[in-house]
N, C-alpha and C. Protein backbone atom coordinates (compact mmCIF):
# COMPACT_ATOMS: atom_id res chain seq x y z
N UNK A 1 62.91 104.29 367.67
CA UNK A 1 62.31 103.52 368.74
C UNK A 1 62.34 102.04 368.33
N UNK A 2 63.12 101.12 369.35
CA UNK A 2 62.44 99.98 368.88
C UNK A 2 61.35 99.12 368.56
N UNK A 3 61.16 98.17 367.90
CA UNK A 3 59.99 97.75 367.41
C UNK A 3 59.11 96.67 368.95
N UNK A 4 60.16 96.00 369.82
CA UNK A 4 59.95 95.65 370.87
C UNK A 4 59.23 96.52 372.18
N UNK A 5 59.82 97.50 371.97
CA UNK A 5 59.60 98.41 372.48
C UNK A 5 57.66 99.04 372.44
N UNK A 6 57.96 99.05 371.04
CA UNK A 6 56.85 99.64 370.44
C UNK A 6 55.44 98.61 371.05
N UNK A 7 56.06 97.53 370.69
CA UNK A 7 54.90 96.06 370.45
C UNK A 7 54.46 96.35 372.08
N UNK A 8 55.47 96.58 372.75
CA UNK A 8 54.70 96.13 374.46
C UNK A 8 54.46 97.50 374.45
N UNK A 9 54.61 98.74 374.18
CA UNK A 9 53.67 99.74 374.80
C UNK A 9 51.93 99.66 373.81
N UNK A 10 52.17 98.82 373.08
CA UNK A 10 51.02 98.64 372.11
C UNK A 10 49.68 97.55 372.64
N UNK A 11 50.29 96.78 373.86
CA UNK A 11 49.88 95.78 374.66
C UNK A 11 49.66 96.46 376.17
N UNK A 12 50.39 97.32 376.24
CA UNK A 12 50.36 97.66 378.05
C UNK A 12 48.73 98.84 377.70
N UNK A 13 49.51 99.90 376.91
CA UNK A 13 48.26 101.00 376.65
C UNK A 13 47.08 100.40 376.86
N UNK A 14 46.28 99.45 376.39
CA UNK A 14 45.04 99.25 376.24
C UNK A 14 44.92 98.73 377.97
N UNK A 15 45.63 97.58 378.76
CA UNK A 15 45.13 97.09 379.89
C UNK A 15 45.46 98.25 381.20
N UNK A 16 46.04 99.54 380.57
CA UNK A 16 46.18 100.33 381.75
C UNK A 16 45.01 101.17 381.25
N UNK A 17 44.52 101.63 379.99
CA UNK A 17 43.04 102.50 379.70
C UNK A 17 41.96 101.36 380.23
N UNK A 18 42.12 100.42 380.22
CA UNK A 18 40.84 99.24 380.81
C UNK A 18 40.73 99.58 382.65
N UNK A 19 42.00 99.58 382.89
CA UNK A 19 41.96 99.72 384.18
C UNK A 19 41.29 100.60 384.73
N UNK A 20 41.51 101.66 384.35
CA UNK A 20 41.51 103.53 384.36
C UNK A 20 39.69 103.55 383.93
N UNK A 21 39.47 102.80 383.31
CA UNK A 21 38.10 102.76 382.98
C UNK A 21 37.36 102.02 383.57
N UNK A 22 37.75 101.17 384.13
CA UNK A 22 36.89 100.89 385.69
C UNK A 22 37.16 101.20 386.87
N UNK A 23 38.09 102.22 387.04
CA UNK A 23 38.42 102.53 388.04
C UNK A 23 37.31 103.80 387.90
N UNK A 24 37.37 104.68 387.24
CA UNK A 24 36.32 106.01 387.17
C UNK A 24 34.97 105.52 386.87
N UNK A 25 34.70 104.03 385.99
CA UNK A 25 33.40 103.70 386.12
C UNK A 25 33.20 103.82 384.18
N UNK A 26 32.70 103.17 384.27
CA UNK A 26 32.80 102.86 382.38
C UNK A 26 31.84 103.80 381.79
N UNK A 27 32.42 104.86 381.08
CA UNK A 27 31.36 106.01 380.24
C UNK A 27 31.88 105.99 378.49
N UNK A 28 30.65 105.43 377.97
CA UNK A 28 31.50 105.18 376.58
C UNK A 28 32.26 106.17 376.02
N UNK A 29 31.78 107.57 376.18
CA UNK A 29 32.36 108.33 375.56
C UNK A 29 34.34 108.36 375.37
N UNK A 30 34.56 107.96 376.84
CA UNK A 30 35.82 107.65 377.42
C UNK A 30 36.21 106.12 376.28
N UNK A 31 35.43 105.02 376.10
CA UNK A 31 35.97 104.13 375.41
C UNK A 31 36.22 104.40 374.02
N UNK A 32 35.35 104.82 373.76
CA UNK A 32 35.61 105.53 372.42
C UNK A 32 36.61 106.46 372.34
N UNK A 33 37.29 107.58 372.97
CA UNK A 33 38.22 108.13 372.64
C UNK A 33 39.25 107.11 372.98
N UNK A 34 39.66 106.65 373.84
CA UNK A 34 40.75 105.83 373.82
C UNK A 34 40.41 104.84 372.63
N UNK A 35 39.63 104.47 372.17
CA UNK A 35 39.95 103.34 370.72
C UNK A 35 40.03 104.07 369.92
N UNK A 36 39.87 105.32 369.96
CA UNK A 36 40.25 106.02 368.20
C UNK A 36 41.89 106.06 368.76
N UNK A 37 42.38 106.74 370.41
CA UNK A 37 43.82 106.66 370.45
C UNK A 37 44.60 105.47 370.20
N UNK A 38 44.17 104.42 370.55
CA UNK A 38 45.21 103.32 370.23
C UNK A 38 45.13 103.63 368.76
N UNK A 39 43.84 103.47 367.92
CA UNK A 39 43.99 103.15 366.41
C UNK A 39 44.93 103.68 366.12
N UNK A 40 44.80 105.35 366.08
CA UNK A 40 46.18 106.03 365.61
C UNK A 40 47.82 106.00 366.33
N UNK A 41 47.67 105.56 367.27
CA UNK A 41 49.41 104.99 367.87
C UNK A 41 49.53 103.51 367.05
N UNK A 42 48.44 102.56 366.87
CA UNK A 42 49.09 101.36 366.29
C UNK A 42 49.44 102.32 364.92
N UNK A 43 48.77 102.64 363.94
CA UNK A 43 49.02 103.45 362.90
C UNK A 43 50.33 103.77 362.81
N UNK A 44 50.48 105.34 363.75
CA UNK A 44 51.61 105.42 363.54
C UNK A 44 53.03 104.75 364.34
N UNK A 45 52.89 104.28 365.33
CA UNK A 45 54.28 103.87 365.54
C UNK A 45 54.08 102.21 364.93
N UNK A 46 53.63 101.68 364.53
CA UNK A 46 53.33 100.10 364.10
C UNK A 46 53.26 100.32 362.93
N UNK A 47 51.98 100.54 361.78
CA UNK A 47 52.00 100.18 360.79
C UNK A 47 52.71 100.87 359.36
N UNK A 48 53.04 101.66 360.20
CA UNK A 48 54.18 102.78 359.25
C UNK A 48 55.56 102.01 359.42
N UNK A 49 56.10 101.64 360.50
CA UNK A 49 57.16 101.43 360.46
C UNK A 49 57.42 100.06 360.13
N UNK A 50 56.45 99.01 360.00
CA UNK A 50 56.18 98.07 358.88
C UNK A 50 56.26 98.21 357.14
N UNK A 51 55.67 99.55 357.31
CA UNK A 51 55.12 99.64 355.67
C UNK A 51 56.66 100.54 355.01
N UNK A 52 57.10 100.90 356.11
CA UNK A 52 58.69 101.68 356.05
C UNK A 52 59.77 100.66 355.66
N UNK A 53 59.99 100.05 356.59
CA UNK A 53 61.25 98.94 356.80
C UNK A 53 61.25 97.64 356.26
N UNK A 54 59.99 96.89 356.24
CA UNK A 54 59.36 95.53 355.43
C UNK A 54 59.00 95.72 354.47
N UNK A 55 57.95 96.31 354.31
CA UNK A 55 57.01 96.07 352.70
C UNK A 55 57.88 97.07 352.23
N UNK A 56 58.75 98.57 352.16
CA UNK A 56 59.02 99.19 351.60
C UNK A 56 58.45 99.13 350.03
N UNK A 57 57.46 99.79 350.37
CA UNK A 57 56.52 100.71 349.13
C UNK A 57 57.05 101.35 347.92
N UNK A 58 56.81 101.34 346.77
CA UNK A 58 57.39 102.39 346.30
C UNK A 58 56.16 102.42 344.95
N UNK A 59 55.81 103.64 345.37
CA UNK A 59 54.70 103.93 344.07
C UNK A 59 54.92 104.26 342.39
N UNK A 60 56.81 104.20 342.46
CA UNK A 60 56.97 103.91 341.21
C UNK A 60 57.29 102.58 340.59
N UNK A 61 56.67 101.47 341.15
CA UNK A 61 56.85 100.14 341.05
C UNK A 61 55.71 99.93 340.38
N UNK A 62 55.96 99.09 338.74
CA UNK A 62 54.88 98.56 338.31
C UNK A 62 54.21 97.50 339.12
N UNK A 63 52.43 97.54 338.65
CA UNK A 63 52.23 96.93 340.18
C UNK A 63 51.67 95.66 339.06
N UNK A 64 51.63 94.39 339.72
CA UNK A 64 51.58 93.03 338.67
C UNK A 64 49.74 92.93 337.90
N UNK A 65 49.02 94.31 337.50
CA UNK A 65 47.84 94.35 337.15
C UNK A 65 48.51 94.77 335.87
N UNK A 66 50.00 95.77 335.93
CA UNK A 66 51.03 96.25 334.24
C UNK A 66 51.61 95.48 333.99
N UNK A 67 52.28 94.67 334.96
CA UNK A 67 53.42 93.99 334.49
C UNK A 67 53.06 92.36 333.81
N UNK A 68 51.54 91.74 334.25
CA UNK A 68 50.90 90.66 333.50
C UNK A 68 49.35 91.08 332.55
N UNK A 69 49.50 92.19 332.82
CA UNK A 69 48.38 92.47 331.79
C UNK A 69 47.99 91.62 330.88
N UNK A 70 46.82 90.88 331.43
CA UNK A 70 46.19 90.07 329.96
C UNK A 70 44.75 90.51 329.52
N UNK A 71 44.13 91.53 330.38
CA UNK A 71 42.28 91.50 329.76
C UNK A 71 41.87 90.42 330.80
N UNK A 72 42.20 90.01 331.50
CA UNK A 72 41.85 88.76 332.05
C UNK A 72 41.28 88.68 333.48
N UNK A 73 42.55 88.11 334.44
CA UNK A 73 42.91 88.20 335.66
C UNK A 73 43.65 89.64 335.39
N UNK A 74 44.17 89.82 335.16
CA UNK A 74 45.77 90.55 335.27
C UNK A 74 44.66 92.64 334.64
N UNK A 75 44.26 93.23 335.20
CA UNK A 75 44.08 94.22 334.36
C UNK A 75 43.92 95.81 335.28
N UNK A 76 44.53 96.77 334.87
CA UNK A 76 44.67 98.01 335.50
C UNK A 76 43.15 98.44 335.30
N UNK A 77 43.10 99.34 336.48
CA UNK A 77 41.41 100.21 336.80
C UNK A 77 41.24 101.30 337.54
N UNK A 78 40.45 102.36 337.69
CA UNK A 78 40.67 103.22 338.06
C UNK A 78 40.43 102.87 339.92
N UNK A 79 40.93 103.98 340.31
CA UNK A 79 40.91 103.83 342.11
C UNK A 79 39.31 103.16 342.61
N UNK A 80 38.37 104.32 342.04
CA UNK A 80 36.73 104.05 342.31
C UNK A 80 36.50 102.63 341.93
N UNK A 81 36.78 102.27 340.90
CA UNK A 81 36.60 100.50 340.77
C UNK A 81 37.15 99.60 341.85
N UNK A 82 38.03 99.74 342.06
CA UNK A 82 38.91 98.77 342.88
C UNK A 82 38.09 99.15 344.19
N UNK A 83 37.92 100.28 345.01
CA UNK A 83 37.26 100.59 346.14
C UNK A 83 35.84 100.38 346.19
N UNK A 84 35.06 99.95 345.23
CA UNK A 84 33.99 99.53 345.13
C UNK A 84 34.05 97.93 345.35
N UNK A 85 35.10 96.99 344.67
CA UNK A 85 34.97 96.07 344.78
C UNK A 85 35.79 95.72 345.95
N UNK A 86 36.22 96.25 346.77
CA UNK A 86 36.90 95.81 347.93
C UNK A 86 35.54 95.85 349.27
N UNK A 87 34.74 97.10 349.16
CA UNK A 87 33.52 97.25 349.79
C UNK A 87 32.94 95.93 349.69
N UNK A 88 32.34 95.59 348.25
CA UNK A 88 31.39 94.60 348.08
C UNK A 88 32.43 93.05 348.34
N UNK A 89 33.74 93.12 348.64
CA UNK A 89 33.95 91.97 349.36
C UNK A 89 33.73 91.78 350.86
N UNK A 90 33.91 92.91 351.32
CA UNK A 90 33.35 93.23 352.59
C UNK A 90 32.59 93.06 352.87
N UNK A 91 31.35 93.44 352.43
CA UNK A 91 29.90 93.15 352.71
C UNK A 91 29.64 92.30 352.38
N UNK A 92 29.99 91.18 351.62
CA UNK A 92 29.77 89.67 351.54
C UNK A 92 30.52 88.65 352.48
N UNK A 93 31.39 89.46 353.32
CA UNK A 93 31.36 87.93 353.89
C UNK A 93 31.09 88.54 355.64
């Protein structure tokens, strides 16, 4: 699928569920399932095929916490560390 393609059904979806949702009369329950649906269509047809074709990932790539290792800035940690401190950047700003 193209990525053009992709981008405007990623733009139309939401103003035709807006429509559709005042047309039947606004019941959150209805907004809420359509925002968990977009989340997972941007997901998968968008941010996969970003993380596919652009960033191409590869989890056997030293990641620059091995490759500058100083004790410093530069230092490897387990998953729970890092997800703790990504939270508490979150909640600070």
């Amino acid at each position: 699928m193209d990525i053009r393609l992709v981008v405007l059904l990623l733009i139309l979806i939401p103003i035709i569920a807006a429509g559709i949702i005042v047309a039947i009369g606004a019941n959150t329950i209805w907004i809420v399932i359509l925002g968990g649906a977009m989340i997972y269509l941007t997901y998968t047809l968008y941010a996969s095929r970003v993380d596919r074709d652009i960033i191409k990932s590869d989890a056997k790539k030293a990641t620059p916490a091995k490759m500058y290792m100083d004790g410093v800035d530069f230092m490897p940690t387990s998953r729970n560390v890092l997800y703790g401190y990504h939270f508490k950047s979150v909640a600070a700003a």
